[in-house]
Protein backbone atom coordinates (compact mmCIF):
# COMPACT_ATOMS: atom_id res chain seq x y z
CA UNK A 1 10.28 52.95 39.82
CA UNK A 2 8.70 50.43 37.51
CA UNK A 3 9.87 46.98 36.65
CA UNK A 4 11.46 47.00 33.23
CA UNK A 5 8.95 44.47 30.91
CA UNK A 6 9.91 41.11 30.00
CA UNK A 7 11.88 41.13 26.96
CA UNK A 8 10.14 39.80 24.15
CA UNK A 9 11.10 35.77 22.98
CA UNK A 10 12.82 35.77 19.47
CA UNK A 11 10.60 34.23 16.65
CA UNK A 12 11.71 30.56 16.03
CA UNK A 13 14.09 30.56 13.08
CA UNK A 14 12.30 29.18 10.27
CA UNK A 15 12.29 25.81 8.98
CA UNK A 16 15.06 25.79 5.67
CA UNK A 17 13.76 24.17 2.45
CA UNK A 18 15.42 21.96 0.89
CA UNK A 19 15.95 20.61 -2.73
CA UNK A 20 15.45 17.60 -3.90
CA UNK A 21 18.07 15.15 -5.90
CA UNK A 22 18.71 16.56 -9.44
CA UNK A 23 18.42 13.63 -11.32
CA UNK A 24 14.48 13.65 -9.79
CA UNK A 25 13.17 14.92 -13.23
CA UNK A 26 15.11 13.16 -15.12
CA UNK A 27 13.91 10.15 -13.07
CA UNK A 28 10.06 10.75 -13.32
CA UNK A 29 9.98 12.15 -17.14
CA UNK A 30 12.81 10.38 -18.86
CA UNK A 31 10.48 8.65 -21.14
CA UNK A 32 8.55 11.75 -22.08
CA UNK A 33 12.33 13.37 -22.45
CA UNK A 34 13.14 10.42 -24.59
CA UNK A 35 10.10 10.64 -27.05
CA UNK A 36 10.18 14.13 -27.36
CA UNK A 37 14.00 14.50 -27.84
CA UNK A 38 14.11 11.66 -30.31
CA UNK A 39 11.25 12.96 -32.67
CA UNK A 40 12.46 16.53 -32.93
CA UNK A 41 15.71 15.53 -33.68
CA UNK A 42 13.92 12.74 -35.98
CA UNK A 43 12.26 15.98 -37.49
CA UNK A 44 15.31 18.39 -37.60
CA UNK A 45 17.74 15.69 -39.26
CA UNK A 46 15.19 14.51 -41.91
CA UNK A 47 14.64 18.59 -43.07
CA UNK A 48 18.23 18.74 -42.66
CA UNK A 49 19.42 16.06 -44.86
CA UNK A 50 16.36 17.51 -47.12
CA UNK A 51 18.60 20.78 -47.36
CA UNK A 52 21.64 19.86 -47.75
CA UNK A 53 21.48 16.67 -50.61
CA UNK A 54 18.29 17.66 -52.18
CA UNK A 55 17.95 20.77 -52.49
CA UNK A 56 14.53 21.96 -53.02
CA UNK A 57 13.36 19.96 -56.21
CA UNK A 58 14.15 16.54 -53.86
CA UNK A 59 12.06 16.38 -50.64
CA UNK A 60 13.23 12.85 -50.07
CA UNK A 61 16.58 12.45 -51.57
CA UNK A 62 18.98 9.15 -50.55
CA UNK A 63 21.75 9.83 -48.21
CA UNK A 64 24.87 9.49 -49.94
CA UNK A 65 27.87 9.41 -46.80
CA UNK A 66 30.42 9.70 -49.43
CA UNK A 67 28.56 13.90 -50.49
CA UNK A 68 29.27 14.40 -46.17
CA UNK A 69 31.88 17.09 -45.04
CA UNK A 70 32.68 19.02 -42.03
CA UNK A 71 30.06 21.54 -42.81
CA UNK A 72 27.09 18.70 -42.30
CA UNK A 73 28.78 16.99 -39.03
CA UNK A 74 29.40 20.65 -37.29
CA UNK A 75 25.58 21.61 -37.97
CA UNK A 76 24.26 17.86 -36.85
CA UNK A 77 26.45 18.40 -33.73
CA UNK A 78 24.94 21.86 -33.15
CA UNK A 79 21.62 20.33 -33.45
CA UNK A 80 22.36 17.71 -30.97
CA UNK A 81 24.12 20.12 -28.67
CA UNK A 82 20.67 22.48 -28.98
CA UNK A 83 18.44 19.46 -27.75
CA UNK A 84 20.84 18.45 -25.12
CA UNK A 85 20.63 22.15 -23.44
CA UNK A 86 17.16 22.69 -23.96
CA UNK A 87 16.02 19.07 -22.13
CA UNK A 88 18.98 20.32 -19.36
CA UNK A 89 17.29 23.32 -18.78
CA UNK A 90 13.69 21.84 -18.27
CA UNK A 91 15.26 19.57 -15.73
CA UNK A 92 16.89 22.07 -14.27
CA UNK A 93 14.41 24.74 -14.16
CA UNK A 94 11.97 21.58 -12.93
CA UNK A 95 14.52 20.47 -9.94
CA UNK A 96 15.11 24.29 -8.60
CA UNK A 97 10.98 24.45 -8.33
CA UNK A 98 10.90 21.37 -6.18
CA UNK A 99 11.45 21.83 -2.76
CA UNK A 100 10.57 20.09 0.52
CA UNK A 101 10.69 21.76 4.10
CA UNK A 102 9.97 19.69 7.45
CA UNK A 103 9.13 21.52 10.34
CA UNK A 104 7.73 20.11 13.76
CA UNK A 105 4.04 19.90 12.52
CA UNK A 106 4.14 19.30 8.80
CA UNK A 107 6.30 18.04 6.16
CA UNK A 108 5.24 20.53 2.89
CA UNK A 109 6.73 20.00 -0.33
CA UNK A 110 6.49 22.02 -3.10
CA UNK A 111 6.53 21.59 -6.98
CA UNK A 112 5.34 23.45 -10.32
CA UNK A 113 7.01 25.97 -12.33
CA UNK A 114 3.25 28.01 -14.36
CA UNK A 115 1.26 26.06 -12.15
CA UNK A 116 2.52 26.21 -8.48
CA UNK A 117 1.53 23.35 -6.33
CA UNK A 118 2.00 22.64 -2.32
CA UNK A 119 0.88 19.77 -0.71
CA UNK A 120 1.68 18.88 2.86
CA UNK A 121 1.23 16.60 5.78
CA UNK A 122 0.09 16.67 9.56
CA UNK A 123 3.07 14.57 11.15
CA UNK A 124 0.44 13.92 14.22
CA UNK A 125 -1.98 12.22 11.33
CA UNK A 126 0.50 10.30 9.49
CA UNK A 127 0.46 6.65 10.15
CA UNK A 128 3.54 5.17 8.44
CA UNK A 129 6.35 6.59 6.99
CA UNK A 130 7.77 4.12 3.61
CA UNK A 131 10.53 3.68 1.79
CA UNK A 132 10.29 3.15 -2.11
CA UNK A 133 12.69 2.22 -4.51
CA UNK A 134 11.62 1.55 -8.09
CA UNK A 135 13.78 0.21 -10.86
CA UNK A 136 15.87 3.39 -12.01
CA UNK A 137 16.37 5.38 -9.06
CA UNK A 138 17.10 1.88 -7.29
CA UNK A 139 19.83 1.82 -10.17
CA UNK A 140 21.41 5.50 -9.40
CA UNK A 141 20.64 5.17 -5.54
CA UNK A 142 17.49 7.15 -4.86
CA UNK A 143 14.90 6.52 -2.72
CA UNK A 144 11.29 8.12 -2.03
CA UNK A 145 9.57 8.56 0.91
CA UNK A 146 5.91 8.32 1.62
CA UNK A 147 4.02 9.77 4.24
CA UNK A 148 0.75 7.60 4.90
CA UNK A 149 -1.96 9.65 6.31
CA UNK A 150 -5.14 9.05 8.38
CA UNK A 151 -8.43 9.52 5.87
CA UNK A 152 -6.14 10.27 3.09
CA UNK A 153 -6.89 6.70 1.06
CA UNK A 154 -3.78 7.13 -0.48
CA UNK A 155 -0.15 8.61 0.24
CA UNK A 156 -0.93 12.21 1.14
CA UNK A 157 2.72 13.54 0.66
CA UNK A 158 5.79 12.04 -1.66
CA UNK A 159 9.35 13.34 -1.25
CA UNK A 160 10.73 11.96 -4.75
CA UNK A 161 13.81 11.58 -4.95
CA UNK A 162 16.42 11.71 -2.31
CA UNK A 163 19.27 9.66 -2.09
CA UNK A 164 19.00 6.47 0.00
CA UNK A 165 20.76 6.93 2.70
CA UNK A 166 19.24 10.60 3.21
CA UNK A 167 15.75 8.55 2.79
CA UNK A 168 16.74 6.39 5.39
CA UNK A 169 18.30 9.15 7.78
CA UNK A 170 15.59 11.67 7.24
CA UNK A 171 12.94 8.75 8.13
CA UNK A 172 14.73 7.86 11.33
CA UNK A 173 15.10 11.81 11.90
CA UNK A 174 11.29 11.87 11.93
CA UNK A 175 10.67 8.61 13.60
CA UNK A 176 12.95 10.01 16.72
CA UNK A 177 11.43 13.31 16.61
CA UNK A 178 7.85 12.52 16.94
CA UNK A 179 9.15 9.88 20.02
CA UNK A 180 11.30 12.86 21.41
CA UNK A 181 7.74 14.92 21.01
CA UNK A 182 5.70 12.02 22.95
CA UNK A 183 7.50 12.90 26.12
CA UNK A 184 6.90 15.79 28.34
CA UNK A 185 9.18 18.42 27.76
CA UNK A 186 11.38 16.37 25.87
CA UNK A 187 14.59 15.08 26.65
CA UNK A 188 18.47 16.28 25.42
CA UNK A 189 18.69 16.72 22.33
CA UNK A 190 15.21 18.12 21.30
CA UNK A 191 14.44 21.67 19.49
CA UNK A 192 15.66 24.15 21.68
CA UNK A 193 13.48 26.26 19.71
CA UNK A 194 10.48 24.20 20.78
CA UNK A 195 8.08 24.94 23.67
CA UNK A 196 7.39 22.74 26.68
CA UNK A 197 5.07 20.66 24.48
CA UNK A 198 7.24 20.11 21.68
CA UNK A 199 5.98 22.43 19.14
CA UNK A 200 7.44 26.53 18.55
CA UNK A 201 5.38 28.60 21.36
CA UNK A 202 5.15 25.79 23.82
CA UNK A 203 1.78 24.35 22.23
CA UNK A 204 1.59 21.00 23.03
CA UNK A 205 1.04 18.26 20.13
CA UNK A 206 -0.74 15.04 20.29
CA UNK A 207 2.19 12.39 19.92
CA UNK A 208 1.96 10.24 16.50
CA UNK A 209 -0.30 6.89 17.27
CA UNK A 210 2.66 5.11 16.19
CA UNK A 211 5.59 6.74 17.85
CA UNK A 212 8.29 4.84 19.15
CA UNK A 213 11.69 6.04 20.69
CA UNK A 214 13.70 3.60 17.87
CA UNK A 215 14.10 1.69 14.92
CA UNK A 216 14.92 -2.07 15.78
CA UNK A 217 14.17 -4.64 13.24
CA UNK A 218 13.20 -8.16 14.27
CA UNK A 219 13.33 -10.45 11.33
CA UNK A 220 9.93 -12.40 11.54
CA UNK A 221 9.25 -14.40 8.54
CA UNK A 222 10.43 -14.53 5.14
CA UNK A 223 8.98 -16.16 2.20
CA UNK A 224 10.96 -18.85 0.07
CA UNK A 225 11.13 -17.73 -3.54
CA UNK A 226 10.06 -21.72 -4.39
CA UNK A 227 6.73 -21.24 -2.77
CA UNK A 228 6.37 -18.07 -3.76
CA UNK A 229 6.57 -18.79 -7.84
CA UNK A 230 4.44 -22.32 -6.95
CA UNK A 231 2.08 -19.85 -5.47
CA UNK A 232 2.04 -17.78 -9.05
CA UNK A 233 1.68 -20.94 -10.89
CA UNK A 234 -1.07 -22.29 -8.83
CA UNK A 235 -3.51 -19.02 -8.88
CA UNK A 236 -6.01 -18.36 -11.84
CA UNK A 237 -4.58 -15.69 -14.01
CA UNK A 238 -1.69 -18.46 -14.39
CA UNK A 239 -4.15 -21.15 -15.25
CA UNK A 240 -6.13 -19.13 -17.52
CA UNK A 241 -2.55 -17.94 -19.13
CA UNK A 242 -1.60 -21.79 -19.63
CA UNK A 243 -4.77 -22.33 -21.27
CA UNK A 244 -4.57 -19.83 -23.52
CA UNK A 245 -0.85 -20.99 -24.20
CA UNK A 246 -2.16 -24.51 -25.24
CA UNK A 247 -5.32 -23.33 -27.32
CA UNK A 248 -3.86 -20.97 -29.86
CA UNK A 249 -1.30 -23.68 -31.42
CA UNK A 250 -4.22 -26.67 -31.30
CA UNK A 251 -7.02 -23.64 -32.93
CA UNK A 252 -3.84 -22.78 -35.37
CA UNK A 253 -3.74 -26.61 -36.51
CA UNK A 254 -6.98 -27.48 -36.68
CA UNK A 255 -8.11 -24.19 -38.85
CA UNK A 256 -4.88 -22.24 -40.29
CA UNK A 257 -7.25 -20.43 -42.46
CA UNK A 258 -8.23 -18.52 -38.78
CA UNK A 259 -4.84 -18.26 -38.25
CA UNK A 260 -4.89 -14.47 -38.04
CA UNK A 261 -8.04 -13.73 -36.14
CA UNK A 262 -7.10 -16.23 -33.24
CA UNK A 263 -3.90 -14.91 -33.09
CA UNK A 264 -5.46 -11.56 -32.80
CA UNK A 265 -7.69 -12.30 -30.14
CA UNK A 266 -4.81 -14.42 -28.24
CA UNK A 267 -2.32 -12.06 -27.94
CA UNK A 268 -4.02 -9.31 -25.44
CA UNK A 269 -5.09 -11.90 -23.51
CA UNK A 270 -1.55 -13.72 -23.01
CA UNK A 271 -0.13 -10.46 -22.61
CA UNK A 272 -2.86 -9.47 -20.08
CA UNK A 273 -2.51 -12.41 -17.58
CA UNK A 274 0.69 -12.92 -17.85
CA UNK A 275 1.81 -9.53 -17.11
CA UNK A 276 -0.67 -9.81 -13.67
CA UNK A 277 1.63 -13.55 -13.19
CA UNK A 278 5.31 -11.41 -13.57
CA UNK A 279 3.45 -8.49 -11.22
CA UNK A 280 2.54 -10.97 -8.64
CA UNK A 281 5.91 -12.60 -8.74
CA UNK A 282 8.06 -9.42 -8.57
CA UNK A 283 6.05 -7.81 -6.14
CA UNK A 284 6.45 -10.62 -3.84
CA UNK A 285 10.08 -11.58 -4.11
CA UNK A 286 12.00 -11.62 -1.27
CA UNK A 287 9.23 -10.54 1.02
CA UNK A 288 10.35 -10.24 4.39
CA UNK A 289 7.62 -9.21 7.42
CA UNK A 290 10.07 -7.54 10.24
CA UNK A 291 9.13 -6.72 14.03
CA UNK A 292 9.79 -3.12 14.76
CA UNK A 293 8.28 -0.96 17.59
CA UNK A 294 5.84 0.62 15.90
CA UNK A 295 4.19 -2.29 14.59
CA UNK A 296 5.54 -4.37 11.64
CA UNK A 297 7.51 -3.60 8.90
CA UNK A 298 7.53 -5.54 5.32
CA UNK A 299 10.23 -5.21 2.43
CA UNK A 300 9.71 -6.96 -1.02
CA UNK A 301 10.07 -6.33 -4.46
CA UNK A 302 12.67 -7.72 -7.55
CA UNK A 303 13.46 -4.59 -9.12
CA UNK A 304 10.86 -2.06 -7.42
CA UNK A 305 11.56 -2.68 -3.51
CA UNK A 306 9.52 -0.88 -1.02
CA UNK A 307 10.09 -1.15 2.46
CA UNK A 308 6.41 0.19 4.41
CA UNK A 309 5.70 0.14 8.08
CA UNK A 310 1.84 -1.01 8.78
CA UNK A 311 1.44 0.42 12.80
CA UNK A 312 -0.20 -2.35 14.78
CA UNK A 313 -2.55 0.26 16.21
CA UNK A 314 -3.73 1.20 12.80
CA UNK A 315 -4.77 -2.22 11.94
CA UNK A 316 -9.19 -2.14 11.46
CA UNK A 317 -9.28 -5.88 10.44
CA UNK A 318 -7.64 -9.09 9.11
CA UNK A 319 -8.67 -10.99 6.48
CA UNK A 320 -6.93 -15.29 5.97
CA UNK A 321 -8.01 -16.60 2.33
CA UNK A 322 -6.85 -20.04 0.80
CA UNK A 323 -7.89 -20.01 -2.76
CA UNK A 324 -8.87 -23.93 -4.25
CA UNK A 325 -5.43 -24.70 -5.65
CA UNK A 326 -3.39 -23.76 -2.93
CA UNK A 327 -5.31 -26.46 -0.30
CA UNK A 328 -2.94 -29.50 -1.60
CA UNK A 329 0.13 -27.02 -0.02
CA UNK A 330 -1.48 -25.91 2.59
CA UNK A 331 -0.82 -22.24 2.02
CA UNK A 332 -2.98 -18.76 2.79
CA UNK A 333 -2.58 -15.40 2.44
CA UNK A 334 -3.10 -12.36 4.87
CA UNK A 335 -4.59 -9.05 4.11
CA UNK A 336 -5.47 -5.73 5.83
CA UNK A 337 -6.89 -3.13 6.30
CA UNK A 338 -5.37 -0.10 7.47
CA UNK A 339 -6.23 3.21 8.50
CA UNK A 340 -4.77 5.70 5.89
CA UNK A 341 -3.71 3.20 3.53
CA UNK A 342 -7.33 3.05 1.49
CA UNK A 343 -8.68 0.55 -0.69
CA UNK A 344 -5.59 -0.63 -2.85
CA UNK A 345 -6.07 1.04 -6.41
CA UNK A 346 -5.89 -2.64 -8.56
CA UNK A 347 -3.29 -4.85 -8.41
CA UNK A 348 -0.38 -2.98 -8.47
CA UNK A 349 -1.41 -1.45 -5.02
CA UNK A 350 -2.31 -5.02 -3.70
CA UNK A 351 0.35 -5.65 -1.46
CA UNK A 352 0.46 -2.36 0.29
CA UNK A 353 -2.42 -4.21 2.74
CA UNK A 354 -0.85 -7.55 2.66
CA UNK A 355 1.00 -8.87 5.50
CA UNK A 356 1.91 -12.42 3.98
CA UNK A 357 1.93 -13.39 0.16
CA UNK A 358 1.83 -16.84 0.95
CA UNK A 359 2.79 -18.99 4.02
CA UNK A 360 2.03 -22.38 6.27
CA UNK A 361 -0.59 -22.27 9.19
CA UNK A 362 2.12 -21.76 11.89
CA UNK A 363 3.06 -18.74 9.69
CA UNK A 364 -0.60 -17.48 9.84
CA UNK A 365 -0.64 -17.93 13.69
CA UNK A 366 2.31 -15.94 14.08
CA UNK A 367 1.29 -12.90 11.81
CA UNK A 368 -2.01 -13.16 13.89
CA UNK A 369 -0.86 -12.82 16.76
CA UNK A 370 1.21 -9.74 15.88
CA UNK A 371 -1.31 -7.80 14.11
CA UNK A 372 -3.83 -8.38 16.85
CA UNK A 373 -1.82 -8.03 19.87
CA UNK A 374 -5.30 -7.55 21.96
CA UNK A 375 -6.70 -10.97 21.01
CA UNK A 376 -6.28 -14.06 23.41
CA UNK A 377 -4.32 -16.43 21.17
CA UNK A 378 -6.01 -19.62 22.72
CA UNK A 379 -9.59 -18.00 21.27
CA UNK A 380 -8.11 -16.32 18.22
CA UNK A 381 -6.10 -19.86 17.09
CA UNK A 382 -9.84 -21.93 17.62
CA UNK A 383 -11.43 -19.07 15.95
CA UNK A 384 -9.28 -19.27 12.97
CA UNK A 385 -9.26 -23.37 12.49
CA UNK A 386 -12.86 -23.37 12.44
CA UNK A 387 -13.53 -20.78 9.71
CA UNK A 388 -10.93 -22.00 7.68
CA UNK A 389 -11.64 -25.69 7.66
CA UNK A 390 -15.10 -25.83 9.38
CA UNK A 391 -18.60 -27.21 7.79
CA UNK A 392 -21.83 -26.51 9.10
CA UNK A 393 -23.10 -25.73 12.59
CA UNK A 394 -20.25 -27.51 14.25
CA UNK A 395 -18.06 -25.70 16.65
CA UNK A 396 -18.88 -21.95 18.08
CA UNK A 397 -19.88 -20.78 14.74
CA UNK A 398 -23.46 -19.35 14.16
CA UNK A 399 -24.16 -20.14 10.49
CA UNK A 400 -26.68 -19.89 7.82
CA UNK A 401 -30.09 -22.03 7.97
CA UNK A 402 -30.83 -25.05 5.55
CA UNK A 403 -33.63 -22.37 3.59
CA UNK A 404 -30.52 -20.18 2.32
CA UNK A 405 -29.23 -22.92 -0.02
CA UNK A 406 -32.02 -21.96 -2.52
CA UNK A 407 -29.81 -18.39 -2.77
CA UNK A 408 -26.14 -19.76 -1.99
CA UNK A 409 -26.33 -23.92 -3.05
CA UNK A 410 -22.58 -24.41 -2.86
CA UNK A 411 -21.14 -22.06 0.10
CA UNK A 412 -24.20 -21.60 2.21
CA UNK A 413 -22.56 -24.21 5.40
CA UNK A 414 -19.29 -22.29 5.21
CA UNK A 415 -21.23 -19.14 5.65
CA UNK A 416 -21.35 -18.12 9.73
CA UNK A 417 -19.57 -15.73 12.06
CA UNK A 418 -18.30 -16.49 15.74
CA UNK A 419 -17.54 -13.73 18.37
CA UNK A 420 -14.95 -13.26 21.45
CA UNK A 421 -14.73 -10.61 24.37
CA UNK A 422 -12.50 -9.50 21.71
CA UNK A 423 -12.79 -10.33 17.79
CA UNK A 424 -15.76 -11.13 15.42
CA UNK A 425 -14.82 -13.67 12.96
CA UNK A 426 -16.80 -14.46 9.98
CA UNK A 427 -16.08 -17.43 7.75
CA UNK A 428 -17.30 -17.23 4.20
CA UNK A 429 -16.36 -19.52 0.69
CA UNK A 430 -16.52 -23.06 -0.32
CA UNK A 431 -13.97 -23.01 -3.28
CA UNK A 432 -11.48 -19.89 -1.97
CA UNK A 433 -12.28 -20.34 1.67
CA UNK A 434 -12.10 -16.76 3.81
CA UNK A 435 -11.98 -15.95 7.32
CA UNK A 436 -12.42 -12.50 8.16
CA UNK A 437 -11.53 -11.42 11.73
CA UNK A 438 -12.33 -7.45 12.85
CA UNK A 439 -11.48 -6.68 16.40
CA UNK A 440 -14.79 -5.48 18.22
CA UNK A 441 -13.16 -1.76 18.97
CA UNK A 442 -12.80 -0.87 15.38
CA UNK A 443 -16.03 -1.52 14.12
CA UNK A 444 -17.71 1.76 12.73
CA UNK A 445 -21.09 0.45 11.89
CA UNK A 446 -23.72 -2.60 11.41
CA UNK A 447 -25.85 -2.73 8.75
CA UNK A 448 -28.68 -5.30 8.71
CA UNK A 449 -30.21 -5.80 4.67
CA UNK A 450 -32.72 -7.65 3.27
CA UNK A 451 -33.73 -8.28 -0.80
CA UNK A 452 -37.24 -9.22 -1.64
CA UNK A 453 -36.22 -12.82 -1.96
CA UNK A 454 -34.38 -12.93 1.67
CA UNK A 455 -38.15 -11.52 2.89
CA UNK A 456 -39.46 -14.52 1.62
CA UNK A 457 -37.42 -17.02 3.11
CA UNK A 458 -36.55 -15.14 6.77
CA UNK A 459 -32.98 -14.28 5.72
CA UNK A 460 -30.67 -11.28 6.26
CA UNK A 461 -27.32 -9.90 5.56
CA UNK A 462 -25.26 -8.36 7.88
CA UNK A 463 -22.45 -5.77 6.66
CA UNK A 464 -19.86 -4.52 9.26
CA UNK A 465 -18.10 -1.52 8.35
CA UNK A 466 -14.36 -0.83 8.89
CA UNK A 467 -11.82 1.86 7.72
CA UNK A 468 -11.84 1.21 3.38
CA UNK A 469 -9.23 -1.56 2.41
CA UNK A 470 -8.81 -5.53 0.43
CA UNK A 471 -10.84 -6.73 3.68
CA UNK A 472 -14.69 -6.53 3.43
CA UNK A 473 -16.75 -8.10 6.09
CA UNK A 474 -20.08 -9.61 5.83
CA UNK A 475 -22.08 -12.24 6.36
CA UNK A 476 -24.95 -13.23 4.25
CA UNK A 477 -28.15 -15.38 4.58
CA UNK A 478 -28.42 -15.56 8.06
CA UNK A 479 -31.79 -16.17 9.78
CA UNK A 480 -33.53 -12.85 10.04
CA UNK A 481 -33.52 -13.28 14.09
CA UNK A 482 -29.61 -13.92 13.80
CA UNK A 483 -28.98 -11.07 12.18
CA UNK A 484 -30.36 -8.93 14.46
CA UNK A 485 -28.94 -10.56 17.21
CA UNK A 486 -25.62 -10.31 15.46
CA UNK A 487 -25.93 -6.46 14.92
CA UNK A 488 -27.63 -5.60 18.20
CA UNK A 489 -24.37 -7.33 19.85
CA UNK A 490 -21.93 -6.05 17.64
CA UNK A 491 -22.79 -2.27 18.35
CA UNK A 492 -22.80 -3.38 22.20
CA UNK A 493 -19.42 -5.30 22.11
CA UNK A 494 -17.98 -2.11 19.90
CA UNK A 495 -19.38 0.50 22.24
CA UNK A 496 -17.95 -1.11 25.12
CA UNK A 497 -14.37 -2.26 23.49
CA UNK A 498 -13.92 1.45 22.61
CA UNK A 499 -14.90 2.57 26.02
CA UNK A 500 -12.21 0.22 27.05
CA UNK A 501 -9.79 1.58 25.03
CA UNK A 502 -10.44 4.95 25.42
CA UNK A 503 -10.65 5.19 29.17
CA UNK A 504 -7.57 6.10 31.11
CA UNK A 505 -5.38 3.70 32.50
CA UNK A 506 -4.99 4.67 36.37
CA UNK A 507 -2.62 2.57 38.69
CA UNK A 508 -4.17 -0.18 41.02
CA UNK A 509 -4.03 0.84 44.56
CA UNK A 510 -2.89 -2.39 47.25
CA UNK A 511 -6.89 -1.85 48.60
CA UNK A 512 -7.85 -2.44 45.13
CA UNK A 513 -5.57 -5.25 44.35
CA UNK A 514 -6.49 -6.89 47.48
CA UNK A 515 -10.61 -6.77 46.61
């Protein structure tokens, strides 16, 4: 007699969608409501008024409140009333269409009522998961999440709009889950309708780079709303605005007849710079940079707040910049780039890659240290002084010969680069000094260049490549033998570094600890 067969596993239940918060469309079109609304009932009141005063010989007749009965004020309501359930049922009708569904690979979310539309994300490829609260849902307590995702350049999926606290739970949900997943076989608690490896059907999945088993928040740093607005007031779109504040009154006096055209050309202008001054100030207000186990974690913003996690790991290079009228204060700014987060899309973007507005040296170190946690500090903190206040061939830095002055007069002895068993730093600037530092296992590529003028005169540029972001670096007018030396090493250091990295870490036996 035969064995009876195996029974055969029940499919894993399937992942339930969810809705997001009604007030979402009313959140992302109010203004487009709000026009819309306002100039049909503009419309409908004005043909109305038309009708009843006028009558047909008067297309424009005066509005006379004491001609009003009931008979007007039922129909106005009935107009109002109309509008009101029309703009309800677009929001509604938009909200039921927008759905979100996480499962153990992706998070999906779909949207679009003629046009259907479903985007979704990996949650092995995505690097950071952010919180982000702009002005009005901040005000009715919504939150949206963004998932940041390797080679996307920009957030590949947005769940907009939950309410906070679901935000907040769902993004520890996730943040546990894909540490739960990193484990074999998972502990209590997991999916019992996952597989061995985490996933339905016991395929195994390749834990998230930045996976951690929780959510602990370290205060770091913070930066002072005093040094902060100095920092505003002390950078060139506020010195250009105060110039501009200053020359249209003494152009006004000295020619009134111009009056008009000065003002005319004045006004974009003041309105241009000084809206970059406000964006600057309110996107760095109450900026806080927060240890957490994945990597760091920064929260900022006056009436937009975002809270975004920037995974050590995912870190391609550094880049320290003192622009001229910050030296008297003795403050710099960090930037970054980071895998997934692409170049930042103007200056609204801008701090999505920056890891410190402003600060002090000491507050430079620190960051440092935590977004390269494979650098030796004693070679990193030289590294550092040197290419921001070094001159000339002094110290370990290889720089630019005496002929490249006839290409860069002003900034061609702050030009160089420097390398570790770790980092490549490269110092550039004589006004807004800039040290760049890109650790040697996340370089992608050298390029070596030469113009026709650089021929002449034995010079070269070197351009090292990294993952797209604020942080670009290069190193220009070396001699052409430098160069070369500097790429041929670069590839070698990178090769190796990655090597390093990539090879598997095996327990020391006592033999080997003893040779």
């Amino acid at each position: 007699m035969s064995a009876a067969p195996d029974p055969v596993p029940a499919p894993a239940p399937a992942d339930p969608w969810h809705r997001v918060h009604p007030l979402t469309p009313v959140v992302k079109g109010w203004l487009a409501i709000l026009v819309l609304a306002g100039g049909f009932v503009n419309i409908v009141l004005d043909d109305l008024v038309s009708a009843y005063f006028g009558g047909r010989d008067s297309p424009a007749p005066d509005f006379d409140p004491g001609r009003v009965d009931t008979v007007f004020w039922w129909v106005l309501a009935g107009i109002v009333l109309l509008v009101l359930l029309v703009a309800g049922a677009v929001v509604l009708v938009a909200w039921w269409f927008t759905r979100y569904q996480v499962t153990p690979e992706h998070v999906r979310v779909r949207s679009g009522v003629l046009f259907r539309q479903e985007r979704q994300a990996r949650l092995d490829r995505v690097q950071a998961i952010d919180i982000h609260r702009p002005f009005l849902p901040r005000l009715l307590g919504l939150a949206e999440l963004k998932f940041e995702v390797a080679d996307a350049g920009q957030s590949a999926v947005s769940l907009s709009y939950l309410t906070h606290d679901r935000a907040r739970a769902l993004r520890g949900e996730l943040l546990g889950r894909l540490g739960l997943a990193a484990a074999p076989g998972g502990p209590a608690g997991a999916d019992p309708a996952a597989g061995p490896g985490g996933l339905p059907g016991g395929r195994a999945r390749r834990p998230a780079p930045w996976a951690a088993t929780g959510d602990e928040e370290r205060p770091v740093l913070a930066v002072p709303v005093p040094r902060l607005l100095g920092s505003v007031l002390a950078s060139g779109s506020a010195v250009v605005l105060a110039a501009l504040l200053v020359a249209a009154p003494v152009a006004l006096v000295l020619d009134p007849v111009a009056g008009p055209a000065v003002l005319a050309a004045w006004l974009p202008g003041l309105i241009s710079f000084g809206a970059v001054a406000y964006r600057r100030f309110e996107q760095g207000y109450r900026f806080r940079l927060l240890r957490i186990p994945e990597g760091m974690r920064v929260r900022y913003g006056l009436f937009s707040v975002r809270s975004q996690t920037v995974p050590t790991g995912r870190i391609q290079a550094v880049g320290v910049d003192q622009p001229l009228l910050w030296r008297p204060f003795g403050w710099y700014r960090i930037r970054v780039n980071v895998a997934g987060y692409g170049p930042a899309a103007g200056e609204s973007d801008a701090m999505r890659s920056t890891l410190l507005p402003v600060g002090t040296l000491p507050e430079v170190r620190t960051v440092l240290h935590l977004a390269l946690p494979g650098a030796r500090d004693g070679d990193l903190t030289a590294l550092l002084g040197e290419g921001l206040h070094g001159l000339g061939a002094q110290g370990r830095y290889t720089t630019s010969p005496r002929r490249a002055r006839w290409l860069d007069p002003l900034a061609h002895r702050r030009t160089g680069f420097a390398a570790t068993e770790d980092v490549l730093a490269v110092r550039s600037g004589r006004l807004s000094r800039r040290t760049d530092v890109l650790p040697h296992e996340k370089t992608q590529s050298v390029a070596v260049s030469q113009g026709p003028l650089e021929r002449a005169l034995g010079l070269a540029d070197v351009q090292l490549h990294s993952t797209p972001g604020p942080v670009t670096v290069a190193v220009a007018h070396l001699d052409t033998g430098d160069a070369r030396a500097l790429a041929a090493a670069q590839a070698a250091h990178a090769a190796g570094a990655r090597r390093l990295a990539d090879a598997p870490r095996h327990p020391r036996t006592p033999l080997q600890e003893r040779a």
